[in-house]
N, C-alpha and C. Protein backbone atom coordinates (compact mmCIF):
# COMPACT_ATOMS: atom_id res chain seq x y z
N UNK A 1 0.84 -1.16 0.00
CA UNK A 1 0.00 0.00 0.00
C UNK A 1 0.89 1.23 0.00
N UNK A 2 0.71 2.36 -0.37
CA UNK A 2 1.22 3.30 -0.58
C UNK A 2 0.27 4.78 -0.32
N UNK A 3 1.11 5.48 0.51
CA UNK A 3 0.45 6.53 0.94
C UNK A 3 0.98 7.83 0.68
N UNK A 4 -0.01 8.92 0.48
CA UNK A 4 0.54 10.01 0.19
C UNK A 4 -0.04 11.07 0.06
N UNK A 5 0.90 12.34 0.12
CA UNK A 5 0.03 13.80 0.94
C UNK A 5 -1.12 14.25 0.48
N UNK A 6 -2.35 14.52 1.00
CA UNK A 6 -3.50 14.82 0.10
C UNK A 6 -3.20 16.29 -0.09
N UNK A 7 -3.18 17.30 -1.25
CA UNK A 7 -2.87 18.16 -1.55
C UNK A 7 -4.24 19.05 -0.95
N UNK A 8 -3.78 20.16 -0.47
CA UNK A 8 -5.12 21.29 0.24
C UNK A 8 -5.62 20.71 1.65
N UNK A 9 -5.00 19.44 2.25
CA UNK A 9 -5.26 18.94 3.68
C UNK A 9 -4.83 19.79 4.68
N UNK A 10 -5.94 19.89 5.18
CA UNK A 10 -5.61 21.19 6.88
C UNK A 10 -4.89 20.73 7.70
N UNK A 11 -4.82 19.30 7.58
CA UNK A 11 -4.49 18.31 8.72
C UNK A 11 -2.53 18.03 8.25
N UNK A 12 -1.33 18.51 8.79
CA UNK A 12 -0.27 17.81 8.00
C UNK A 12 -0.21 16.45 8.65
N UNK A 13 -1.35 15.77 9.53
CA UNK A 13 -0.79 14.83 10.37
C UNK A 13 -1.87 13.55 9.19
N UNK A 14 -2.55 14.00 8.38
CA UNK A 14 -3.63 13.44 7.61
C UNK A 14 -3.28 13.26 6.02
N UNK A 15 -2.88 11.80 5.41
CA UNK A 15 -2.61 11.16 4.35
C UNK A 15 -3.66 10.23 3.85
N UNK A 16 -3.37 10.41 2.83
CA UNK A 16 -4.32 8.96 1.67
C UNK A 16 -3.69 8.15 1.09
N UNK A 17 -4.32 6.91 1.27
CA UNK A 17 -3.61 5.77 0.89
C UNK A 17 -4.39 5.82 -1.22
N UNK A 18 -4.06 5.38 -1.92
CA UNK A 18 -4.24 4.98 -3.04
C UNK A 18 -5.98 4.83 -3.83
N UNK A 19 -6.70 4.44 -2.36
CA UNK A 19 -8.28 4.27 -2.58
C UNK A 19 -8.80 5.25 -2.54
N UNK A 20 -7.88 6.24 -2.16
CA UNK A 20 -8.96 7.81 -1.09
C UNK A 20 -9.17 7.83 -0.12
N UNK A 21 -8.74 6.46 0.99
CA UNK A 21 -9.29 6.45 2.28
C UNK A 21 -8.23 7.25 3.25
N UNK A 22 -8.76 8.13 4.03
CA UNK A 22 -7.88 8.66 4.77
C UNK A 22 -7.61 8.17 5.87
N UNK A 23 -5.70 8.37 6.13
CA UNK A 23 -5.38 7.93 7.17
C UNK A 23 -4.44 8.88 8.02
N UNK A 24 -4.24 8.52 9.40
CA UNK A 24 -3.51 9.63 10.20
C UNK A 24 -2.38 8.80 10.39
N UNK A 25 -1.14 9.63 10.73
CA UNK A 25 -0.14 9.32 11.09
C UNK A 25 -0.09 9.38 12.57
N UNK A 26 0.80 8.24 13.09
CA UNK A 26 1.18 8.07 14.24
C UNK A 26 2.38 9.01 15.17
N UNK A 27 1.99 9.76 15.88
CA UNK A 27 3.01 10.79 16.47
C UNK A 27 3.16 10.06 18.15
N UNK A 28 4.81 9.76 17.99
CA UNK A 28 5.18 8.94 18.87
C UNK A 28 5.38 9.80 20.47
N UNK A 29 4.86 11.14 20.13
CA UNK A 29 5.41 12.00 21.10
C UNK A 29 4.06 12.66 21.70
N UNK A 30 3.08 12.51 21.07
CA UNK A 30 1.61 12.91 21.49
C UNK A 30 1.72 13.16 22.36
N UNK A 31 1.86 11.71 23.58
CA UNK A 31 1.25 11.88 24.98
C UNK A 31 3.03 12.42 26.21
N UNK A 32 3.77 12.59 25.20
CA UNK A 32 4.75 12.90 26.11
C UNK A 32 4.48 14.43 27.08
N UNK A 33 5.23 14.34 27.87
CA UNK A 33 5.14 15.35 28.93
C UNK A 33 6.09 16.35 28.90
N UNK A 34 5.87 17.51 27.68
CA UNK A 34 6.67 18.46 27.38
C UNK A 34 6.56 19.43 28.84
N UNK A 35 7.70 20.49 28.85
CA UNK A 35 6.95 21.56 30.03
C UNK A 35 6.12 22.33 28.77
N UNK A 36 5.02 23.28 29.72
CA UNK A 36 4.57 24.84 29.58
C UNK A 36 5.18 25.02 28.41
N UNK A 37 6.51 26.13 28.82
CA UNK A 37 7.38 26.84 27.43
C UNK A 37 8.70 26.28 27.87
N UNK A 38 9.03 25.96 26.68
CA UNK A 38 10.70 25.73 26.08
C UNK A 38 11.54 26.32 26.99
N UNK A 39 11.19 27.98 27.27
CA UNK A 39 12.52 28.66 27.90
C UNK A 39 12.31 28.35 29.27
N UNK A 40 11.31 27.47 30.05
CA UNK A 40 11.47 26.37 31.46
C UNK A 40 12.63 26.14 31.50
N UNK A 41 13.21 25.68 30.17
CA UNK A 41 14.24 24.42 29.95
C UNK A 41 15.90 25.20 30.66
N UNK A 42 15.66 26.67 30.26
CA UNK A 42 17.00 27.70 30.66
C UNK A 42 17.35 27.99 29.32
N UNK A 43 16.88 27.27 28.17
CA UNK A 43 17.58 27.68 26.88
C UNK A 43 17.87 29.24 26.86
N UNK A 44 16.92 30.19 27.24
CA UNK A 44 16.74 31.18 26.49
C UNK A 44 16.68 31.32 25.38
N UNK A 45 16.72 32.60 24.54
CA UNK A 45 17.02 32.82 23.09
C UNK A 45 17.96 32.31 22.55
N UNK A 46 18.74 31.12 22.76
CA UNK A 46 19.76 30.92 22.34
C UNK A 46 19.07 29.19 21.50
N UNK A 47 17.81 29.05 21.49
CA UNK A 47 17.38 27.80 20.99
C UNK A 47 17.06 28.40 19.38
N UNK A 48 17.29 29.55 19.00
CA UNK A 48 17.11 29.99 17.45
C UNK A 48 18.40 29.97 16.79
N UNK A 49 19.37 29.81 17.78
CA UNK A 49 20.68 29.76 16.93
C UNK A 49 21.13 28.69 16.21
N UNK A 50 22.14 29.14 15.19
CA UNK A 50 22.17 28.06 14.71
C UNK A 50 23.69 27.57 14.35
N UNK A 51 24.66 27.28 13.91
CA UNK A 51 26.46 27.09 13.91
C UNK A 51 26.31 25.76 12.51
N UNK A 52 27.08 26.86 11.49
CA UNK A 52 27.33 25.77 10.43
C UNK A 52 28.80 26.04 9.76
N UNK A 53 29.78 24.97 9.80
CA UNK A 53 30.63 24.61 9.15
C UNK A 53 30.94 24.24 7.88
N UNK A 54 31.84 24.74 7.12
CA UNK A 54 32.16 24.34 6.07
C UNK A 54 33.79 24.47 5.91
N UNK A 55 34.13 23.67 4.86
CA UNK A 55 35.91 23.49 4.31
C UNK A 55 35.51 24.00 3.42
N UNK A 56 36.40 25.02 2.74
CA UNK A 56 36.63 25.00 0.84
C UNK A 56 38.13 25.01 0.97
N UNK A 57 38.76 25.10 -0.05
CA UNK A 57 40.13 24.33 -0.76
C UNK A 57 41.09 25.29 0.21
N UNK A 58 40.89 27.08 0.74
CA UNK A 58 41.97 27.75 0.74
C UNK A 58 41.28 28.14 2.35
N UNK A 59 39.92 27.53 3.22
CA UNK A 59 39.71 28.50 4.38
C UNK A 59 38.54 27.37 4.95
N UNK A 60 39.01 27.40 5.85
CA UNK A 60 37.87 26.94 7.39
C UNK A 60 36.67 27.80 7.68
N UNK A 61 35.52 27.60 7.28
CA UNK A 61 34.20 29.04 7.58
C UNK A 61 33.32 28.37 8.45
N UNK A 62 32.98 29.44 9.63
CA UNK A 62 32.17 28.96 10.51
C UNK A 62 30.97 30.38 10.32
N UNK A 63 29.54 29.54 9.99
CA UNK A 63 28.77 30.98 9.89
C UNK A 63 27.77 30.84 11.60
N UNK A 64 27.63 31.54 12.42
CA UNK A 64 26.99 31.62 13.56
C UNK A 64 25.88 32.55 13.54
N UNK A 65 24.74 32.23 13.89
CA UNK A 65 23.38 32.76 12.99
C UNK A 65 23.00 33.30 14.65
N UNK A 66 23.22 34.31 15.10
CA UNK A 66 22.49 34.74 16.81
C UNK A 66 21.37 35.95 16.55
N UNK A 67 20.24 35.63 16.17
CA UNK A 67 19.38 36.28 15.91
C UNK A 67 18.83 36.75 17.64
N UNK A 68 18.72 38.02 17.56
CA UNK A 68 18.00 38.89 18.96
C UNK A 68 19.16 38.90 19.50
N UNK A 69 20.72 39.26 19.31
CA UNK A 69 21.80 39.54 20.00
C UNK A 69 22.52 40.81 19.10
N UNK A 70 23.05 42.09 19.98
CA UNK A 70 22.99 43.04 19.08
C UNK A 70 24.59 42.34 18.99
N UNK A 71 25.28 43.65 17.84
CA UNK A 71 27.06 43.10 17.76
C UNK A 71 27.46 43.41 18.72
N UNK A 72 27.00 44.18 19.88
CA UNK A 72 28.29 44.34 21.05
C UNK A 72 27.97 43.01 21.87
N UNK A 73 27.13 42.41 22.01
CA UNK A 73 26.95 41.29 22.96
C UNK A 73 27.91 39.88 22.61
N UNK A 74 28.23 39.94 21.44
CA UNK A 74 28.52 38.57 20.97
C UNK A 74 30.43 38.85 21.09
N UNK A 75 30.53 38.15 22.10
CA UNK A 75 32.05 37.63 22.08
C UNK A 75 32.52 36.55 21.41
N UNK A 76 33.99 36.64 20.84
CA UNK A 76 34.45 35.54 20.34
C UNK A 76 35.81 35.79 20.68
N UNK A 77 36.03 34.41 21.29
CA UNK A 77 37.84 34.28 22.04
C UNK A 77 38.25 32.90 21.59
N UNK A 78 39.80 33.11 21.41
CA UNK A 78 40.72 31.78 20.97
C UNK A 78 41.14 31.44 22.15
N UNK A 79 40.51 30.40 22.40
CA UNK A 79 41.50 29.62 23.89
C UNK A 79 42.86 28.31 23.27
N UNK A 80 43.31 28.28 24.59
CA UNK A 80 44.23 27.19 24.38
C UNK A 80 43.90 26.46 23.59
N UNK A 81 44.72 25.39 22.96
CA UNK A 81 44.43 24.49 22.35
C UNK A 81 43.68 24.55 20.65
N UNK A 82 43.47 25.50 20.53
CA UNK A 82 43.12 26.02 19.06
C UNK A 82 41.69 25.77 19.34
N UNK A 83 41.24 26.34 20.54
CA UNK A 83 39.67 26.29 20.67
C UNK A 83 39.02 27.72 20.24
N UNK A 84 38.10 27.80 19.85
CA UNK A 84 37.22 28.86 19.58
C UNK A 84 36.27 28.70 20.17
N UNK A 85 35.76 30.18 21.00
CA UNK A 85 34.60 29.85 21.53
C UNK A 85 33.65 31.31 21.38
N UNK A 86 32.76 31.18 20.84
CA UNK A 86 31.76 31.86 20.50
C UNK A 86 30.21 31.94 21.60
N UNK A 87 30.14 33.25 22.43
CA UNK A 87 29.58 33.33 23.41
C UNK A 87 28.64 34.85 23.49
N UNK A 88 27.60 34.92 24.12
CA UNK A 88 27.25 36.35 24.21
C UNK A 88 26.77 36.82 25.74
N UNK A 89 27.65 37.93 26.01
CA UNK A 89 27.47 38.63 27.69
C UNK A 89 26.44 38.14 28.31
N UNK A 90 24.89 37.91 27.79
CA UNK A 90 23.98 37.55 28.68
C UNK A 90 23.87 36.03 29.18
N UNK A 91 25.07 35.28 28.67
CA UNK A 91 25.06 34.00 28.78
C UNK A 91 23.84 32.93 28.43
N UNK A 92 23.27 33.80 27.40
CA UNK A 92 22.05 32.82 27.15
C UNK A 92 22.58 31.88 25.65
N UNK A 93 24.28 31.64 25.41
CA UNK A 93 24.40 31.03 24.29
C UNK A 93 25.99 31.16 24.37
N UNK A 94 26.38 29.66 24.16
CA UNK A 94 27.90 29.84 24.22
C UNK A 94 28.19 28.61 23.28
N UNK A 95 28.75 28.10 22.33
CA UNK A 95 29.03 27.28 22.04
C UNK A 95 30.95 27.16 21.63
N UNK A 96 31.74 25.78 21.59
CA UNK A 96 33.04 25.94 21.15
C UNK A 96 33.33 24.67 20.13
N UNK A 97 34.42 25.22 18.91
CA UNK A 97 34.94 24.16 18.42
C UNK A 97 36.30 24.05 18.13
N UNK A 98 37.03 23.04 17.78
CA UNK A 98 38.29 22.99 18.15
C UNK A 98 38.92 23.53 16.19
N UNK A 99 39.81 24.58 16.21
CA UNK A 99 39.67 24.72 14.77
C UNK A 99 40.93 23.68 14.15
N UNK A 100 40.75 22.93 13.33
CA UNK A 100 42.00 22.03 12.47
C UNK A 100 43.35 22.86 12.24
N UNK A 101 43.78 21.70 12.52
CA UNK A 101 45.75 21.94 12.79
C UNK A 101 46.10 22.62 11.14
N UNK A 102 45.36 22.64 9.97
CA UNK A 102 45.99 22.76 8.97
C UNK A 102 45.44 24.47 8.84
N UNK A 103 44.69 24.98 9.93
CA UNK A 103 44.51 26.21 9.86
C UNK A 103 45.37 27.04 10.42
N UNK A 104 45.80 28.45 9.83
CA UNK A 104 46.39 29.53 10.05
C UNK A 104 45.98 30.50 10.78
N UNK A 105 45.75 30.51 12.73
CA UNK A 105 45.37 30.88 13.73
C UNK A 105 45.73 32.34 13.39
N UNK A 106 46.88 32.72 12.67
CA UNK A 106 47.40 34.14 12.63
C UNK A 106 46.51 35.44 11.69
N UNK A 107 46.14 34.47 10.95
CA UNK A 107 45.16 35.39 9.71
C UNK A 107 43.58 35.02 10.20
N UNK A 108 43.23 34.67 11.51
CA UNK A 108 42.23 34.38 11.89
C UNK A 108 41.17 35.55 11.91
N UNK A 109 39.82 35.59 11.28
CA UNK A 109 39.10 37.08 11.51
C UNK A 109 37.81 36.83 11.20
N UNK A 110 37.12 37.73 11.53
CA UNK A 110 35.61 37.50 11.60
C UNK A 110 34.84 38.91 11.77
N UNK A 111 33.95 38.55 11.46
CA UNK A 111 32.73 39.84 11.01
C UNK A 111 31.00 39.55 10.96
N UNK A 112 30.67 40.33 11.72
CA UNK A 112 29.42 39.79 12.38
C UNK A 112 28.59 41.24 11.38
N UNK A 113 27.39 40.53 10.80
CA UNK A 113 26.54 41.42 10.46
C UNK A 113 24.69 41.19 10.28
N UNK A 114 24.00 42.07 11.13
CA UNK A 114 22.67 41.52 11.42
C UNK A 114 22.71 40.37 12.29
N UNK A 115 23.65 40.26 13.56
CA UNK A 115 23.42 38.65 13.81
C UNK A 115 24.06 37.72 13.48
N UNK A 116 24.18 37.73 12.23
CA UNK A 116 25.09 36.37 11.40
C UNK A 116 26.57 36.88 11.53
N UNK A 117 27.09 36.21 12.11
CA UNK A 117 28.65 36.05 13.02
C UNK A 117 29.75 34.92 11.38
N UNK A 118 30.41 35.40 11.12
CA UNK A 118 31.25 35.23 10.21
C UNK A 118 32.33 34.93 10.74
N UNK A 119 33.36 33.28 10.48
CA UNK A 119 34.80 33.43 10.93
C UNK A 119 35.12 32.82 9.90
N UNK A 120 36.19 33.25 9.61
CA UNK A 120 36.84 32.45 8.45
C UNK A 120 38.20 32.30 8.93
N UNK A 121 39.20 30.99 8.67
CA UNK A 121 40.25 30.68 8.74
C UNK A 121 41.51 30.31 7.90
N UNK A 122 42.02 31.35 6.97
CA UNK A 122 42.54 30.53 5.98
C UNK A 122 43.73 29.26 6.54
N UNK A 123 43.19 27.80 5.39
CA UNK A 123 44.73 27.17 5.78
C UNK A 123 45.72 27.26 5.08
N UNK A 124 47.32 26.98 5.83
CA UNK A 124 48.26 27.10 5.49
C UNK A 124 48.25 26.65 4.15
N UNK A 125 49.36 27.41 3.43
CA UNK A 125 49.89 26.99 1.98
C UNK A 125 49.89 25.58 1.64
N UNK A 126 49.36 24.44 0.84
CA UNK A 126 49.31 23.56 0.63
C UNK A 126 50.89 23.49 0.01
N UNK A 127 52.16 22.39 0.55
CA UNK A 127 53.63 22.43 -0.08
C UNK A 127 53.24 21.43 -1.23
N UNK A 128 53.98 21.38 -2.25
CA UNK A 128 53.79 19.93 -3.72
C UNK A 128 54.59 18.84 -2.24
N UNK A 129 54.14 18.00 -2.79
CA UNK A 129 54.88 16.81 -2.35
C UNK A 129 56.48 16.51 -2.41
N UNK A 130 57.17 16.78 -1.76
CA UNK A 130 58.26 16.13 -2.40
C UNK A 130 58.96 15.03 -2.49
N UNK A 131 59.66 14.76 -3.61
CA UNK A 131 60.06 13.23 -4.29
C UNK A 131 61.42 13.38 -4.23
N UNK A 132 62.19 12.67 -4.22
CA UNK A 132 63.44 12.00 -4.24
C UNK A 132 63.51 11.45 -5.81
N UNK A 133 63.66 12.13 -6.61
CA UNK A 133 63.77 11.42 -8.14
C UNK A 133 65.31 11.87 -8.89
N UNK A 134 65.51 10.32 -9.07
CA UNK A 134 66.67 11.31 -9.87
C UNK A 134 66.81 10.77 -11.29
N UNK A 135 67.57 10.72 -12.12
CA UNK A 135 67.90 10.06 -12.93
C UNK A 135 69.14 9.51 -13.46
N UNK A 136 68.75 7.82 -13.56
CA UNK A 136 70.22 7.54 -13.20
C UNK A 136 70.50 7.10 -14.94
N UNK A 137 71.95 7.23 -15.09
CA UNK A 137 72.17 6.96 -16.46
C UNK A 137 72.44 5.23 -17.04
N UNK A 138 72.25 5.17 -18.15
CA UNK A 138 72.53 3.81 -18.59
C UNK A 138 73.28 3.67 -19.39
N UNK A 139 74.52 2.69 -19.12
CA UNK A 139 75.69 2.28 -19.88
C UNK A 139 75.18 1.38 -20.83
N UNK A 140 75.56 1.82 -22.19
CA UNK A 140 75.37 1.14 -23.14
C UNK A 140 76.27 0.28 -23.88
N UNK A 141 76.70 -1.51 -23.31
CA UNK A 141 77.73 -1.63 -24.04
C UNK A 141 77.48 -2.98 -25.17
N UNK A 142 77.56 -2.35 -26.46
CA UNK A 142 77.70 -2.92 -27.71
C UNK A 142 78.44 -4.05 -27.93
């Protein structure tokens, strides 16, 4: 049997199987015992954020998305160990990651705009490989 979204359904929890007959999906969390509100939990505003990584060929980019934090709130410090840690004064959001050994800590910089927190890391110069080649000659005897 095969089921699938009825298009213009009020319901997103409400599918049709192949005949037209409608069926509901099972939500395994129904009867769980959420609190009240989320920010019970202590999250604060810091449950909209978001931290995404990427490599490209010449730089390490970390984009940090802190929506409802102005730019003076948002700290960012290099600790020991080539840690980065990205935090804001009201302590409602701190997260850290360790940046890769093939990155260049010295040209390290970042730029925060609207919220969205920018670091980029370029890595070191990629060296060619080097080989041991030589060329050896061949005696030719007739």
């Amino acid at each position: 049997m095969s089921i699938v979204p009825r298009d213009g359904s009020n319901s997103s929890h409400e599918f049709w199987d192949l005949n037209g007959l409608a069926m509901s999906m099972w939500d395994p969390f129904a009867d769980f015992p959420f609190p009240p509100s989320i920010s019970a939990l202590g999250f604060g505003s810091s449950m909209n954020t978001r931290v995404d990584w990427r490599e490209t060929p010449r730089a390490h980019v970390w984009q940090v998305v802190l929506p409802r934090f102005s730019n003076e709130e948002v700290l960012l410090e290099l600790q020991d160990e080539r840690m980065l840690q990205v935090s804001v004064e009201s302590g409602n959001f701190l997260t850290r990651f360790k940046i890769p050994d093939n990155a260049n800590l010295e040209q390290l910089k970042a730029d925060i705009n609207h919220g969205a927190l920018l670091v980029t890391v370029p890595k070191f110069p990629q060296q060619p490989p080097t080989t041991n080649v030589r060329l050896i000659p061949i005696d030719a005897t007739d």
